[in-house]
N, C-alpha and C. Protein backbone atom coordinates (compact mmCIF):
# COMPACT_ATOMS: atom_id res chain seq x y z
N UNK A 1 -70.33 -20.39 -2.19
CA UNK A 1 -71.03 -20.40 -3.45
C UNK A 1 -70.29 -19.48 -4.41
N UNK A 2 -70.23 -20.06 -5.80
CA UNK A 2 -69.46 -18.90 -6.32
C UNK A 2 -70.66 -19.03 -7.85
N UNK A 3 -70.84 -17.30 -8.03
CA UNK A 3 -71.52 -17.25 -9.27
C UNK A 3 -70.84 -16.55 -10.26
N UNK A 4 -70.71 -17.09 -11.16
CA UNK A 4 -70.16 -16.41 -12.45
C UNK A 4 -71.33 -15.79 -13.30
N UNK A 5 -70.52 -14.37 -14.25
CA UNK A 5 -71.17 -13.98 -15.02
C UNK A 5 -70.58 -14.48 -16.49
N UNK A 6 -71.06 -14.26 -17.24
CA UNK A 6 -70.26 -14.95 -18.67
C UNK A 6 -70.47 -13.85 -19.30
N UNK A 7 -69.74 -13.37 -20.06
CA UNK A 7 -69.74 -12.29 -21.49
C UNK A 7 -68.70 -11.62 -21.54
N UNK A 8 -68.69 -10.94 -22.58
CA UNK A 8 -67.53 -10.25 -23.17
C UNK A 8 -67.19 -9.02 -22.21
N UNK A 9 -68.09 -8.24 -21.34
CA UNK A 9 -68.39 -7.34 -21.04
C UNK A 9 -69.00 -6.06 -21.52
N UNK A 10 -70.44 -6.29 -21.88
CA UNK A 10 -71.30 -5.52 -22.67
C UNK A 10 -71.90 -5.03 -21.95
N UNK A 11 -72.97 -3.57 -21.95
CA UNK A 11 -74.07 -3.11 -20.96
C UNK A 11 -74.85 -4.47 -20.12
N UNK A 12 -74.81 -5.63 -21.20
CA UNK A 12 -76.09 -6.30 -20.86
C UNK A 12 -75.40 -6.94 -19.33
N UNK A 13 -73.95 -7.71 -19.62
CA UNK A 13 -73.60 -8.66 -18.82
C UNK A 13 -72.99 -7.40 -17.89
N UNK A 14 -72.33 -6.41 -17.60
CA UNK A 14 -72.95 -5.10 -16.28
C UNK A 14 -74.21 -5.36 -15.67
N UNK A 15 -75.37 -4.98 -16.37
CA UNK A 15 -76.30 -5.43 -15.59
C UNK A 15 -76.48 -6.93 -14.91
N UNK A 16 -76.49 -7.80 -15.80
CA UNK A 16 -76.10 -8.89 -15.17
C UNK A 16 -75.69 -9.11 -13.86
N UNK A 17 -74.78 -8.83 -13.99
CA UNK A 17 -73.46 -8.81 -12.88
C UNK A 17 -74.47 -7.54 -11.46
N UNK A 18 -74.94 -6.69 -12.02
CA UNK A 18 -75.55 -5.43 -11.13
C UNK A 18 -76.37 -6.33 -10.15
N UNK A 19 -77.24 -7.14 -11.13
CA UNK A 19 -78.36 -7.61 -10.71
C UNK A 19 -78.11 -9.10 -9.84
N UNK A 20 -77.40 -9.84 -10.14
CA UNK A 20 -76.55 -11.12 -9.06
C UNK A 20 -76.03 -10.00 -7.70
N UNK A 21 -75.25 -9.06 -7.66
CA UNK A 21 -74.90 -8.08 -6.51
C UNK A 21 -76.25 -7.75 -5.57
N UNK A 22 -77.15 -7.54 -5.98
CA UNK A 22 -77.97 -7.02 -5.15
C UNK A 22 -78.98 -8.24 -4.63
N UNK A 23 -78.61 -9.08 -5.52
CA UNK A 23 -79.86 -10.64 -5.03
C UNK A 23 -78.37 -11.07 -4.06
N UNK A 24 -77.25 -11.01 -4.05
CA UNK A 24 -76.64 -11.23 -2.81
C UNK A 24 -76.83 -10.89 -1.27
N UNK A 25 -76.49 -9.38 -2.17
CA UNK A 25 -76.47 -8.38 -1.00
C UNK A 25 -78.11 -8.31 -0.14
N UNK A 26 -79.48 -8.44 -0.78
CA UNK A 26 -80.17 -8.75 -0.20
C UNK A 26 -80.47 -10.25 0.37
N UNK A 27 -80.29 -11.20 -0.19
CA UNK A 27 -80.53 -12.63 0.53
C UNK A 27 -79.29 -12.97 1.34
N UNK A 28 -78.22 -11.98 1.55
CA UNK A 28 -77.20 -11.70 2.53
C UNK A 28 -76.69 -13.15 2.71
N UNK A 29 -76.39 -13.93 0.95
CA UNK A 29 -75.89 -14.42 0.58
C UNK A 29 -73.95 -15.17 1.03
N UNK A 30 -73.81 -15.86 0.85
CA UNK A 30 -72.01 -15.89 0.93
C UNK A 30 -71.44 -16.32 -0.01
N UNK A 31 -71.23 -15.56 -1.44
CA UNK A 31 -70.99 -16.10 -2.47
C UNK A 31 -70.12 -14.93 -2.79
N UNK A 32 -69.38 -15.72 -3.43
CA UNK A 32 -68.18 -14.88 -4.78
C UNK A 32 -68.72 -14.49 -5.71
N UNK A 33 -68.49 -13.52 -6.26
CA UNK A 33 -68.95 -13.08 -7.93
C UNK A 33 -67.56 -12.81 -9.10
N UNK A 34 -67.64 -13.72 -10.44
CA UNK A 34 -66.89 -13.56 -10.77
C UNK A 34 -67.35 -13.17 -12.31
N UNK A 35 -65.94 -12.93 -12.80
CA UNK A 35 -66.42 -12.42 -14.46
C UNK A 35 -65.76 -13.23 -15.54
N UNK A 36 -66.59 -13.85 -16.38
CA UNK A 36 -65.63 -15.01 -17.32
C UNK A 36 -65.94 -14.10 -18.44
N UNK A 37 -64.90 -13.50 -19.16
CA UNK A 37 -64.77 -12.82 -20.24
C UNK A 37 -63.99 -13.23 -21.42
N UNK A 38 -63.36 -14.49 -21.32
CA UNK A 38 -62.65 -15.32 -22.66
C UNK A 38 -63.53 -16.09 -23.12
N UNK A 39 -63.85 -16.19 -24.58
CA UNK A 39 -65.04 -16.87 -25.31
C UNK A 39 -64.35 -18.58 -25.06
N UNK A 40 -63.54 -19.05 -24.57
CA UNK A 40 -63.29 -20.25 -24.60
C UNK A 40 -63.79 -20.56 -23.17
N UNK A 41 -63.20 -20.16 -22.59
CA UNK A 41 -64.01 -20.46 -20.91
C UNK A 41 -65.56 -20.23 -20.94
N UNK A 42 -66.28 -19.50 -21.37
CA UNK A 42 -67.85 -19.41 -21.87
C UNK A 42 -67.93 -20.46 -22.21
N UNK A 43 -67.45 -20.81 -23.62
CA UNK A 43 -67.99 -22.09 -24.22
C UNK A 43 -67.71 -23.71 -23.67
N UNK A 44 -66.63 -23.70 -22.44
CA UNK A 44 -66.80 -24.74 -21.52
C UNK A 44 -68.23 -25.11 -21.07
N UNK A 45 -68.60 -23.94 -20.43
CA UNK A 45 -69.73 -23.71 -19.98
C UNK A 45 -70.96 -24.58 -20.48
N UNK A 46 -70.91 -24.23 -21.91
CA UNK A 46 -71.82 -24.89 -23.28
C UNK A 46 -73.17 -23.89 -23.37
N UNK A 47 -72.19 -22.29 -22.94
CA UNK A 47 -73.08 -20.99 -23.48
C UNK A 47 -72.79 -20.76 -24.97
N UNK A 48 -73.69 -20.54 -25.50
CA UNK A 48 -73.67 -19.94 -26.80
C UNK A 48 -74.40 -18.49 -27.01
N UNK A 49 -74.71 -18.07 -26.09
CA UNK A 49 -75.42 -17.07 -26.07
C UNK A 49 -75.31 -15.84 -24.70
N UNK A 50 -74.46 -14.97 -24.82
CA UNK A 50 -74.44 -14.06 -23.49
C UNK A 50 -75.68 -12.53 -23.44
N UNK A 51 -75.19 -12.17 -22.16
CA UNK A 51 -74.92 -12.90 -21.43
C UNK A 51 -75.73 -13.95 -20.52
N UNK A 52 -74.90 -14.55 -19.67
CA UNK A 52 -75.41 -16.09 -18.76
C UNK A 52 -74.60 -15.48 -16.72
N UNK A 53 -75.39 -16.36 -16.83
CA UNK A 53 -75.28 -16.65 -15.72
C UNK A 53 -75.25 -18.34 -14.72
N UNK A 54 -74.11 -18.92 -14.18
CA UNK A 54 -73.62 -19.69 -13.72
C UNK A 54 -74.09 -20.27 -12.16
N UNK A 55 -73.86 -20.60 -10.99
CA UNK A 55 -74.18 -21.02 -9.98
C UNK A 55 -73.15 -22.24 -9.63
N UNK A 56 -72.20 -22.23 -9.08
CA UNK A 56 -71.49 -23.30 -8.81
C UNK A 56 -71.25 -24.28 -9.75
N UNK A 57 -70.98 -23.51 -11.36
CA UNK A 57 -70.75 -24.42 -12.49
C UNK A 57 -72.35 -24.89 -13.06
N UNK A 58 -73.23 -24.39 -12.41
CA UNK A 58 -74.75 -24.67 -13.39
C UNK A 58 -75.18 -23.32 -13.89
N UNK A 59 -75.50 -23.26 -15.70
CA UNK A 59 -75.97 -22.50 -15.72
C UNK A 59 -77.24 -22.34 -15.58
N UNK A 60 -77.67 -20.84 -15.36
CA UNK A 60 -79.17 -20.61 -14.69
C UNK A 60 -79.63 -20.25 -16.37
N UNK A 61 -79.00 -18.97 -16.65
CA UNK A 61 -79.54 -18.54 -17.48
C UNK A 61 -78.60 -18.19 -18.47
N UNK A 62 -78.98 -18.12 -20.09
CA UNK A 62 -77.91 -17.59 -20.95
C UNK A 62 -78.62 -16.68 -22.38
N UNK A 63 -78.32 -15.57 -22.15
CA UNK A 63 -78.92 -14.86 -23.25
C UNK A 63 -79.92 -13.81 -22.89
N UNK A 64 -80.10 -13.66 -21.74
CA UNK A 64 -81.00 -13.08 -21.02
C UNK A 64 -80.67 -12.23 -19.64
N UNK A 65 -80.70 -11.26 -19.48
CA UNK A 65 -80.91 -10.58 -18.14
C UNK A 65 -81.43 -11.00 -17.21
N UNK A 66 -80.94 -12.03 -16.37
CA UNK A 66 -82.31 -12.52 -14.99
C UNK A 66 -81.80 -11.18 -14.39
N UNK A 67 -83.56 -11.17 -13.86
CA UNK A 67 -83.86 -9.87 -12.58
C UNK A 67 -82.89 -10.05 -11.24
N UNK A 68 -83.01 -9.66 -10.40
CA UNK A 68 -82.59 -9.90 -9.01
C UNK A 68 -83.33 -10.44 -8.46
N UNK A 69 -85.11 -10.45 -8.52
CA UNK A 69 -85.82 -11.50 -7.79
C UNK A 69 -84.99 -12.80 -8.25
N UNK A 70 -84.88 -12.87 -9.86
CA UNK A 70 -85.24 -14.54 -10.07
C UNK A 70 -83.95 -14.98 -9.42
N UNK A 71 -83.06 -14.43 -9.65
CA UNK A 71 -81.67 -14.54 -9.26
C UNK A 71 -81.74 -15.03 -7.65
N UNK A 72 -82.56 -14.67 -6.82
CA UNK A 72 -82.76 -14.88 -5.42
C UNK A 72 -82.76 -16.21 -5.16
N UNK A 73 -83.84 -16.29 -6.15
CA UNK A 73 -84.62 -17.93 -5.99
C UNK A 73 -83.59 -18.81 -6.12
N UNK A 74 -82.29 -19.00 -6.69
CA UNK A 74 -81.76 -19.39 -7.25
C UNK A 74 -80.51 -20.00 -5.89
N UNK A 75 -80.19 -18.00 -5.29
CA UNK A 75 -79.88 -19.12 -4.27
C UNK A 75 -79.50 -19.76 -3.13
């Protein structure tokens, strides 16, 4: 599984990124975490809004902080 974070690298998409780490590390997950930080690779995506969050090329969320619960559910 590989999850991407999307953003420039702002506090928000850190947390982001904080919060996918620990919904791993607790659902003891087997996924990659990666960081898309070029506004052209984002906008593949068809984010307009960071940061987001990805799932094997689906985004979950964009513009928003998901928690680490919701992030669980996910996957």
């Amino acid at each position: 599984m590989k999850i991407a974070i999307l953003g420039t690298g702002c506090s928000k998409c850190k947390m982001l990124e904080a919060n996918a780490r620990k919904a791993v590390e607790e659902k003891k997950a087997n996924a990659e975490i990666v960081k898309i930080t070029d506004i052209s690779d984002i906008i593949q995506y068809g984010v307009m809004s960071t940061p987001a969050l990805a799932i094997d090329g689906q985004v979950k969320c964009s513009g928003r902080i998901a928690s680490s619960e919701e992030i669980k559910t996910w996957l």
